[in-house]
C-alpha atoms as a PDB file:
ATOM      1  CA  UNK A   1     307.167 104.057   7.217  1.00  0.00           C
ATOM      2  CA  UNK A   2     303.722 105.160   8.740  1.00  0.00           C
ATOM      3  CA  UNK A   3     301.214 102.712   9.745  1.00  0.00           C
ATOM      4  CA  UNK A   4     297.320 104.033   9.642  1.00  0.00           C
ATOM      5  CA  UNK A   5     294.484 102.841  10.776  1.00  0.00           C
ATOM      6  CA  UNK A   6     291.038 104.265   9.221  1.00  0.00           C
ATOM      7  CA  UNK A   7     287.256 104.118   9.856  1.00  0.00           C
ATOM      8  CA  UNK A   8     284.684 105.022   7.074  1.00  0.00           C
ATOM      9  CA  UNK A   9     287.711 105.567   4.636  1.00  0.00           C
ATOM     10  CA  UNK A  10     288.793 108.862   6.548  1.00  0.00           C
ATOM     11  CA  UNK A  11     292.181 107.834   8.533  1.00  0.00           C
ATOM     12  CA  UNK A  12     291.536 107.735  12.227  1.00  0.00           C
ATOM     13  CA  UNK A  13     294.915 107.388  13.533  1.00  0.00           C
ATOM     14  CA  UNK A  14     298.281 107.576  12.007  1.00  0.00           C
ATOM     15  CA  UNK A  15     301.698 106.508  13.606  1.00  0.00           C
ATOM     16  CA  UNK A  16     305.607 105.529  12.416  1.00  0.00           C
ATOM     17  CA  UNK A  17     306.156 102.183  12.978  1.00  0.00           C
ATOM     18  CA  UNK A  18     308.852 103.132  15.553  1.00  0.00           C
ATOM     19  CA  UNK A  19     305.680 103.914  18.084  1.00  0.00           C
ATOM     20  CA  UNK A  20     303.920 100.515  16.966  1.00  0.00           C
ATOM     21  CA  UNK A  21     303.466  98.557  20.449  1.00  0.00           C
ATOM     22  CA  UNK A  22     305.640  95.789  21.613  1.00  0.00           C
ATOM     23  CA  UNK A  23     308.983  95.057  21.969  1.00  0.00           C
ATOM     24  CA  UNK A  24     312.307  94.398  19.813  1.00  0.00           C
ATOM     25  CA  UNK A  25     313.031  96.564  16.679  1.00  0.00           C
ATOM     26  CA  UNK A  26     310.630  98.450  14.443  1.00  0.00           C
ATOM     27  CA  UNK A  27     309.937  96.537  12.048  1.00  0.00           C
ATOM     28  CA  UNK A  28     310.187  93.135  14.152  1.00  0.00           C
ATOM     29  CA  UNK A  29     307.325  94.585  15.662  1.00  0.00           C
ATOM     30  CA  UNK A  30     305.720  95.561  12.080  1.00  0.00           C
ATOM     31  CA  UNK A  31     306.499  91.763  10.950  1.00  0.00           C
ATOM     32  CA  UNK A  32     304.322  90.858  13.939  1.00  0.00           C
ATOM     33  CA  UNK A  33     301.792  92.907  13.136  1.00  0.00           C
ATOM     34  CA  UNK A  34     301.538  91.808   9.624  1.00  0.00           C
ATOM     35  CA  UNK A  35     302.067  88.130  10.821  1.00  0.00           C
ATOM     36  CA  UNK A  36     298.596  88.437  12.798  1.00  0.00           C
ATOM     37  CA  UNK A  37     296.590  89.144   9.922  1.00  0.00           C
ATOM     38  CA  UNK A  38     294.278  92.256  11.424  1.00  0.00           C
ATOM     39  CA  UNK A  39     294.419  94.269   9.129  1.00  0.00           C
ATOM     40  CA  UNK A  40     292.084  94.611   5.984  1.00  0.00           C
ATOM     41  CA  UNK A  41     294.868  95.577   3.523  1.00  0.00           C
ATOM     42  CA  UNK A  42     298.594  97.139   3.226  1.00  0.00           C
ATOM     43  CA  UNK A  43     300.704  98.394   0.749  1.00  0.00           C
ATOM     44  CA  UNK A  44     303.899 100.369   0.088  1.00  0.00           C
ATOM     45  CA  UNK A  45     305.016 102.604  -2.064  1.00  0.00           C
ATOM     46  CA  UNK A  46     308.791 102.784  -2.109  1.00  0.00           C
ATOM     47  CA  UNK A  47     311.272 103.479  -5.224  1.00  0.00           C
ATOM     48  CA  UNK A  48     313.292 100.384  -4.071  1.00  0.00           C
ATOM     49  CA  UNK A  49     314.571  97.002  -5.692  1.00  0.00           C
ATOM     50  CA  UNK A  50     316.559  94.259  -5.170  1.00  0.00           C
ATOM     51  CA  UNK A  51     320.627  94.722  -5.597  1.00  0.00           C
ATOM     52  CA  UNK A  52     322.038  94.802  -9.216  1.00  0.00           C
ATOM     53  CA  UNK A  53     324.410  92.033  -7.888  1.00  0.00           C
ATOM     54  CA  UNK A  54     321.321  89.286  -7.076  1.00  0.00           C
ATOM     55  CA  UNK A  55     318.887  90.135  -9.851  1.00  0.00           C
ATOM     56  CA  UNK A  56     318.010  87.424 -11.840  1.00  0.00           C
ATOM     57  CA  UNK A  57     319.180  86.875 -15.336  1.00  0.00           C
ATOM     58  CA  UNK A  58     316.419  88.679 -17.450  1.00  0.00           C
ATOM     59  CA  UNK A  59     316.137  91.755 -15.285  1.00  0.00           C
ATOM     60  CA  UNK A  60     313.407  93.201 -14.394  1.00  0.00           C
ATOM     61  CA  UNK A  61     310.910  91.275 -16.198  1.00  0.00           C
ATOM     62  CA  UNK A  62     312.948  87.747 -14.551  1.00  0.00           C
ATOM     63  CA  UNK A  63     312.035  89.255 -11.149  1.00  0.00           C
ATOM     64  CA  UNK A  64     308.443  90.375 -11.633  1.00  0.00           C
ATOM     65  CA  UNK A  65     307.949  86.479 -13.102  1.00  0.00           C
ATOM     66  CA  UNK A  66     309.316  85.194 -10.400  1.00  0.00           C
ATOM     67  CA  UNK A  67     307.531  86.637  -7.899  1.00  0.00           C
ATOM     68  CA  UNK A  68     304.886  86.139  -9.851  1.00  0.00           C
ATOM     69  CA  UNK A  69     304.975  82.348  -9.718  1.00  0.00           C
ATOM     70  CA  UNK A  70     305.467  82.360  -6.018  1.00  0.00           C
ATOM     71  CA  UNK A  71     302.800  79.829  -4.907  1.00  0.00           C
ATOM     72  CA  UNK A  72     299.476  81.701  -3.501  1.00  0.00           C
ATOM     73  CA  UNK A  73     299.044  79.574  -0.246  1.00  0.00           C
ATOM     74  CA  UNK A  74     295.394  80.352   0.235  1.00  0.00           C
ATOM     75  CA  UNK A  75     295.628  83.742  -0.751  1.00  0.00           C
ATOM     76  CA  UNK A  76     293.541  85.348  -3.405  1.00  0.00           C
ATOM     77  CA  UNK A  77     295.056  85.736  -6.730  1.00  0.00           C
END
């Protein structure tokens, strides 16, 4: 995972999130960044999903409903 950090849409800075500053494990440390909200947007792109084992009844569709109807909280839709 690479965190970058761009300036006039040309990226300025690029870094894995193992060198992000702070303490405690990677992605702890990622969580806190995201947590603080300075950041304009992220994303990822990652051929993951959740385990066969915990998917809801309807598949795929199920899933993308559910997290669908997760409540906004102030966010924009």
């Amino acid at each position: 995972m690479w965190i970058a950090t761009l300036a006039d849409d040309a990226i300025q800075d690029l870094r894995p999130v193992q060198d992000l500053a702070g303490s405690g494990p990677p992605f702890q440390r990622l969580a806190a960044l995201l947590g603080r909200g300075e950041f304009t947007a992220c994303g990822i792109d990652a051929p993951l999903s959740v385990p066969r084992s915990v998917m809801p009844p309807g598949g795929r569709a199920a899933l993308v409903k559910a997290v669908d109807d997760l409540p906004l909280d102030g966010r924009p839709s």
